[in-house]
C-alpha atoms as a PDB file:
ATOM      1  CA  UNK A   1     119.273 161.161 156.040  1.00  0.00           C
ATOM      2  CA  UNK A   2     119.816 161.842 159.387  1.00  0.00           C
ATOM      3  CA  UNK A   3     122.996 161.633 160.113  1.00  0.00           C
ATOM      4  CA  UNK A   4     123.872 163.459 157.019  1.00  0.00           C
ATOM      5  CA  UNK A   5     121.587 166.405 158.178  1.00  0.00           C
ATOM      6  CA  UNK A   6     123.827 165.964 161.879  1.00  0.00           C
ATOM      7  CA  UNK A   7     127.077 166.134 159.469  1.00  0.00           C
ATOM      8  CA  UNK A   8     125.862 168.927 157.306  1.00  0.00           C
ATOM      9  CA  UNK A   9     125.095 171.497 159.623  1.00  0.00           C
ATOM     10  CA  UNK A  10     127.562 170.250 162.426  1.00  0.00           C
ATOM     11  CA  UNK A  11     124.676 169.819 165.100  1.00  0.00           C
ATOM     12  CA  UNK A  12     123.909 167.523 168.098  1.00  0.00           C
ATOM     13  CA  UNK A  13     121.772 164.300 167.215  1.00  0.00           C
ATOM     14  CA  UNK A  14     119.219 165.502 169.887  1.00  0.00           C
ATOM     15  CA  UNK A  15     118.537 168.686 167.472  1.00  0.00           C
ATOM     16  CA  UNK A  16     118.660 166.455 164.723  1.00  0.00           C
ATOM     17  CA  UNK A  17     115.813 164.552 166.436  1.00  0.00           C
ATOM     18  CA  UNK A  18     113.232 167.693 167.216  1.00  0.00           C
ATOM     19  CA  UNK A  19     114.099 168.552 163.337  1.00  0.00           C
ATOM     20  CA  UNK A  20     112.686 164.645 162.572  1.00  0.00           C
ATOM     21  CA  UNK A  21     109.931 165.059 165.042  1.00  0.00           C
ATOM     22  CA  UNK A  22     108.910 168.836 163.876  1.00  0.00           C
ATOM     23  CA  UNK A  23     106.511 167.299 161.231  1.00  0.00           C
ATOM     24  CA  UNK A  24     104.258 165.504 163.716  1.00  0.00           C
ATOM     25  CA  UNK A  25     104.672 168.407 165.832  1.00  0.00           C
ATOM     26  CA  UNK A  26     103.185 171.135 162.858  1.00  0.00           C
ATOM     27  CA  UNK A  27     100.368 168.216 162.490  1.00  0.00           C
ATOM     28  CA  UNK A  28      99.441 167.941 165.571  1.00  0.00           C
ATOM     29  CA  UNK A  29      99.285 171.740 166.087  1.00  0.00           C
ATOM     30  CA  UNK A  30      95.681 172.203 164.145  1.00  0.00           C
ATOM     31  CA  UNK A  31      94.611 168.805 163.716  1.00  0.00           C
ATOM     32  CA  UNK A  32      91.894 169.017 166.299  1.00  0.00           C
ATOM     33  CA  UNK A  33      90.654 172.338 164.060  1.00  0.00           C
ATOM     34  CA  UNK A  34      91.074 170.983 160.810  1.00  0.00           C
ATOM     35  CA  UNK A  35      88.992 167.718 162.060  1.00  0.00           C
ATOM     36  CA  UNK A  36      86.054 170.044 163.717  1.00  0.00           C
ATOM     37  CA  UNK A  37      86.049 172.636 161.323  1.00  0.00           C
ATOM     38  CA  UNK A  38      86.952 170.973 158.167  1.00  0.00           C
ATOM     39  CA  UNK A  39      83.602 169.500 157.684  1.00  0.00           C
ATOM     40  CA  UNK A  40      81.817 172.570 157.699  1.00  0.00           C
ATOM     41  CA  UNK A  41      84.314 174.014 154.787  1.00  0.00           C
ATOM     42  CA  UNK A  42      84.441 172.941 151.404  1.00  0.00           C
ATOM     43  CA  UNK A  43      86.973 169.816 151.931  1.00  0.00           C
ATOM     44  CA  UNK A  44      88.517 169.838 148.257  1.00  0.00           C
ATOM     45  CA  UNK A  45      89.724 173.167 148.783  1.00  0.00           C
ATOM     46  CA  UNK A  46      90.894 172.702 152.651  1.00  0.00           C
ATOM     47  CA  UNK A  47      92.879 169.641 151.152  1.00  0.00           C
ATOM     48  CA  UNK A  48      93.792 171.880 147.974  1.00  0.00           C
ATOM     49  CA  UNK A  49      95.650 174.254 150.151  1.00  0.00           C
ATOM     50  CA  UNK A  50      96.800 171.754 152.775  1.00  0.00           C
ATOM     51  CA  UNK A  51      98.993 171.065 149.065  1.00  0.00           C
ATOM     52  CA  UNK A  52     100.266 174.164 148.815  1.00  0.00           C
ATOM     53  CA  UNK A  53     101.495 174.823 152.312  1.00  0.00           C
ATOM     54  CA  UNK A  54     103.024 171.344 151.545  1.00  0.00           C
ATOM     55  CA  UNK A  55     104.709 172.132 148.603  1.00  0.00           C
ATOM     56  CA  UNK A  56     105.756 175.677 150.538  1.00  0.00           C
ATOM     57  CA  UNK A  57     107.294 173.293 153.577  1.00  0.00           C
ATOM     58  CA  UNK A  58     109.116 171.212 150.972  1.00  0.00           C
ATOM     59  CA  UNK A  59     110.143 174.325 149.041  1.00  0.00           C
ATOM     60  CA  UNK A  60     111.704 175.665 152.564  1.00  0.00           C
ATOM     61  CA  UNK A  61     113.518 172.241 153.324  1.00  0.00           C
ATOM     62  CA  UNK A  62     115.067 172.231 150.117  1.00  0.00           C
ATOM     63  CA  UNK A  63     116.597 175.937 150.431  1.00  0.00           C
ATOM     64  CA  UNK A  64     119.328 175.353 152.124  1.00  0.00           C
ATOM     65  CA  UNK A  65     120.692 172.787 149.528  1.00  0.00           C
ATOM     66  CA  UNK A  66     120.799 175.750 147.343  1.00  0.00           C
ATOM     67  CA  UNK A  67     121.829 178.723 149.513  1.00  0.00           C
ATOM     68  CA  UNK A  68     124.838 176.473 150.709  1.00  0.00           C
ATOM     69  CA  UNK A  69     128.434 176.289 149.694  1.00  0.00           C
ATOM     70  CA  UNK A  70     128.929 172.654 148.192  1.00  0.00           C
ATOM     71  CA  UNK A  71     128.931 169.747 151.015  1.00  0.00           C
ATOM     72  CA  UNK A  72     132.332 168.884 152.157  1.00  0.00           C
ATOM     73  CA  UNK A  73     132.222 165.338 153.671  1.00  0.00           C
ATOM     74  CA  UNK A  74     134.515 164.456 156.481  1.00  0.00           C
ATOM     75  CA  UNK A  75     137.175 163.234 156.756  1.00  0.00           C
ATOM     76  CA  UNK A  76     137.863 160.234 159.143  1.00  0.00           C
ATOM     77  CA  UNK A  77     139.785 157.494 160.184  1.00  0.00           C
ATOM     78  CA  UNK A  78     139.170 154.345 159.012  1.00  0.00           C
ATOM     79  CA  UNK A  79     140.598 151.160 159.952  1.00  0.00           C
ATOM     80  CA  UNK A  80     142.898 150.890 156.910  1.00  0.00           C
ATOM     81  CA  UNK A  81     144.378 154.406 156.847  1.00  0.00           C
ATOM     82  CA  UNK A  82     147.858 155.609 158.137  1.00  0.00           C
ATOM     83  CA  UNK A  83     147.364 156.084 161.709  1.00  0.00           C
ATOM     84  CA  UNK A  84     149.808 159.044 160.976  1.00  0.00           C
ATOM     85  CA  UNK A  85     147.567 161.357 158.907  1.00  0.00           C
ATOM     86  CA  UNK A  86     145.967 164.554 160.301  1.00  0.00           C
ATOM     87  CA  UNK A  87     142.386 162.805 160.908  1.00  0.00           C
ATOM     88  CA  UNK A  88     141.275 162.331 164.788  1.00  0.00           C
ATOM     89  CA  UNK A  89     138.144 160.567 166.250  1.00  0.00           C
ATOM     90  CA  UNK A  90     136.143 162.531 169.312  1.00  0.00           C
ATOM     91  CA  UNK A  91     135.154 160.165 172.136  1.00  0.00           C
ATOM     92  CA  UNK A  92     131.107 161.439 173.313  1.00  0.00           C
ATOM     93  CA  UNK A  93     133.264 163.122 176.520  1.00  0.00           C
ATOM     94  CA  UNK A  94     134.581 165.480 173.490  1.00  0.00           C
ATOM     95  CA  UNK A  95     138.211 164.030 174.128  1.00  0.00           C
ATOM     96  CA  UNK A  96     140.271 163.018 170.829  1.00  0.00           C
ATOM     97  CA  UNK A  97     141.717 159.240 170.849  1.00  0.00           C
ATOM     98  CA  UNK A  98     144.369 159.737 167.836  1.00  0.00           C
ATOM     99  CA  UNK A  99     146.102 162.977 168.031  1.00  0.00           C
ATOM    100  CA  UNK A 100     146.704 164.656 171.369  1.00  0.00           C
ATOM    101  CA  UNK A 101     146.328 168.336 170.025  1.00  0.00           C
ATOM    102  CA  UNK A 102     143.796 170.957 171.578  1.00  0.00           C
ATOM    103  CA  UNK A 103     140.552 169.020 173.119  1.00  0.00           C
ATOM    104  CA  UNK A 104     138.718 172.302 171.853  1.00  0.00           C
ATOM    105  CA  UNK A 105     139.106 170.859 168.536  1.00  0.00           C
ATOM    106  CA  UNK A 106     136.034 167.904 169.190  1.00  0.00           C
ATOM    107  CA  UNK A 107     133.263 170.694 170.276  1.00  0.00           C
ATOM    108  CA  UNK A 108     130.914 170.927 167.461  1.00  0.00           C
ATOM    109  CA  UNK A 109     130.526 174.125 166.047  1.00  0.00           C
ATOM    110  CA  UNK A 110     127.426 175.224 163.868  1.00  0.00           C
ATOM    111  CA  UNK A 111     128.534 175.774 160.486  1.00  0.00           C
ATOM    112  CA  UNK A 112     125.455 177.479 159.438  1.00  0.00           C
ATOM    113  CA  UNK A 113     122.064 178.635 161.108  1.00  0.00           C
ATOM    114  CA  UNK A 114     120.501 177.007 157.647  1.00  0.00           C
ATOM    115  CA  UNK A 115     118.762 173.738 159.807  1.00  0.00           C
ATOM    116  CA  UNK A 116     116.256 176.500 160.671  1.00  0.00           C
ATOM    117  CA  UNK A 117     115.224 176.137 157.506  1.00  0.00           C
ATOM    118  CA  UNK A 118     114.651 172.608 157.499  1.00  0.00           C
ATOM    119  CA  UNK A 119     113.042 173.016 160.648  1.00  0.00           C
ATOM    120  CA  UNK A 120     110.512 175.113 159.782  1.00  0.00           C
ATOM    121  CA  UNK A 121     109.872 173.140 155.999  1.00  0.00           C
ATOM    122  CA  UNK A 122     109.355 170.136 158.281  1.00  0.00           C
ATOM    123  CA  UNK A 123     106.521 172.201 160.875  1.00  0.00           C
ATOM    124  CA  UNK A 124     105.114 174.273 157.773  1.00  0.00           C
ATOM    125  CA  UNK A 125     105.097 170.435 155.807  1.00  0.00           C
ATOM    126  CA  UNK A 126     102.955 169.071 158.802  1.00  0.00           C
ATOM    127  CA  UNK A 127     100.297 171.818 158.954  1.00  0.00           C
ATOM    128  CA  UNK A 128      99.989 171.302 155.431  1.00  0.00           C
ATOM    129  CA  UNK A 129      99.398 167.737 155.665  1.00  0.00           C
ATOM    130  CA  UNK A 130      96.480 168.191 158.287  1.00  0.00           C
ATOM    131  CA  UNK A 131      93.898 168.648 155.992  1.00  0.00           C
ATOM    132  CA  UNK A 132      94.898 165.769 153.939  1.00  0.00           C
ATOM    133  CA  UNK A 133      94.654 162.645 155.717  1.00  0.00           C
ATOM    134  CA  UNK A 134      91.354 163.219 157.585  1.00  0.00           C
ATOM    135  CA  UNK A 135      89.652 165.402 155.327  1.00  0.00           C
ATOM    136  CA  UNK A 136      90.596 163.436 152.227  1.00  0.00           C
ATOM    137  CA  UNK A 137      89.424 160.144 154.153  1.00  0.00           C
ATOM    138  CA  UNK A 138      85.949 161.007 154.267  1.00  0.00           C
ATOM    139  CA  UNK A 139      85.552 163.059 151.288  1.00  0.00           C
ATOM    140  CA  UNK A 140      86.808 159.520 149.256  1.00  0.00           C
ATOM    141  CA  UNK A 141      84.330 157.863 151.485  1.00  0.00           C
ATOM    142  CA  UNK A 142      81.605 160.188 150.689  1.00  0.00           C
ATOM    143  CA  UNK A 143      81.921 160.564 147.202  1.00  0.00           C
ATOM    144  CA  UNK A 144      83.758 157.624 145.401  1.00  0.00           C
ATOM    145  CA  UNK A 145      81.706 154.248 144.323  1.00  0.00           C
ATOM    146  CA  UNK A 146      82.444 151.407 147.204  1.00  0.00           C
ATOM    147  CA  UNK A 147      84.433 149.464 145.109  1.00  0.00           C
ATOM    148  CA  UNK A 148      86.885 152.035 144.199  1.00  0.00           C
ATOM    149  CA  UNK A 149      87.464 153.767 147.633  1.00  0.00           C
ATOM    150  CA  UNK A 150      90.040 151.518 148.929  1.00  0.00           C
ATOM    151  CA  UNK A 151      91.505 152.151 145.882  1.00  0.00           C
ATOM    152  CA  UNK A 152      91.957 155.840 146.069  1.00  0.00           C
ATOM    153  CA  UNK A 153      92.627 155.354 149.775  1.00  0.00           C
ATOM    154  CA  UNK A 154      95.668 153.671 149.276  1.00  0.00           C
ATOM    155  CA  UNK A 155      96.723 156.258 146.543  1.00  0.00           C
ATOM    156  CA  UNK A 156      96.471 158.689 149.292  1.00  0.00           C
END
């Protein structure tokens, strides 16, 4: 998923990376609140709209799939094709090894600014799942027969 995300929106892997890590990030950003306060609110509806900021995140990450032109993939060399063709690898120095044309041609360009969308799906989908984990814990723990918690914890 990744590296199709890198290939979609023509960005560097190390962008690519903060957009993988931007879940934990939105998590970590109230789960000291959501821990101390969350036992003084009524937990099923803290966890009820921990799901809907969820399904808002998800919602936002899956924008772009629609707002998009349809996904070209790339073409490249492969070790069986005609060394002759229009195709060209890009070293990491940004240099070309096949063709010899303008070394302009290997600097990535951003296609779209539509990443920001995933982006901010993946914070918005970490906020919402705050609430969940902690909250829903205890509340199985609380409230569910012995035998059956592990149960329901492991639906969670």
């Amino acid at each position: 998923m990744l590296t199709q995300i890198e290939r979609q929106f023509n960005i560097p892997t190390s962008l690519v990376g903060l957009i993988n890590g931007s879940f934990e990030i939105g998590n970590l950003l109230l789960i000291v609140f959501v821990s101390y306060f969350g036992t003084k609110l009524h937990r099923p509806i803290v966890i009820g709209v921990g799901c809907v900021v969820m399904g808002l995140g998800c919602f936002l990450i899956a924008l772009p799939h629609f707002l998009m032109g349809r996904y070209e993939y790339e073409s490249t060399v492969s070790i069986s094709s005609n060394l002759s063709s229009d195709s060209f690898l890009c070293l990491a120095n940004r240099t070309q090894t096949l063709k010899t044309s303008d070394p302009a041609d290997c600097v990535k360009e951003m296609k779209s600014l539509m990443w920001i969308y995933v982006l901010v799906g993946n914070v918005i989908r970490g906020v919402g799942e705050t609430p969940i984990m902690p909250l829903g814990i205890s509340y199985i723990e609380d409230f569910a027969k012995s035998e059956n918690s592990p149960l329901y914890i492991g639906v969670i």
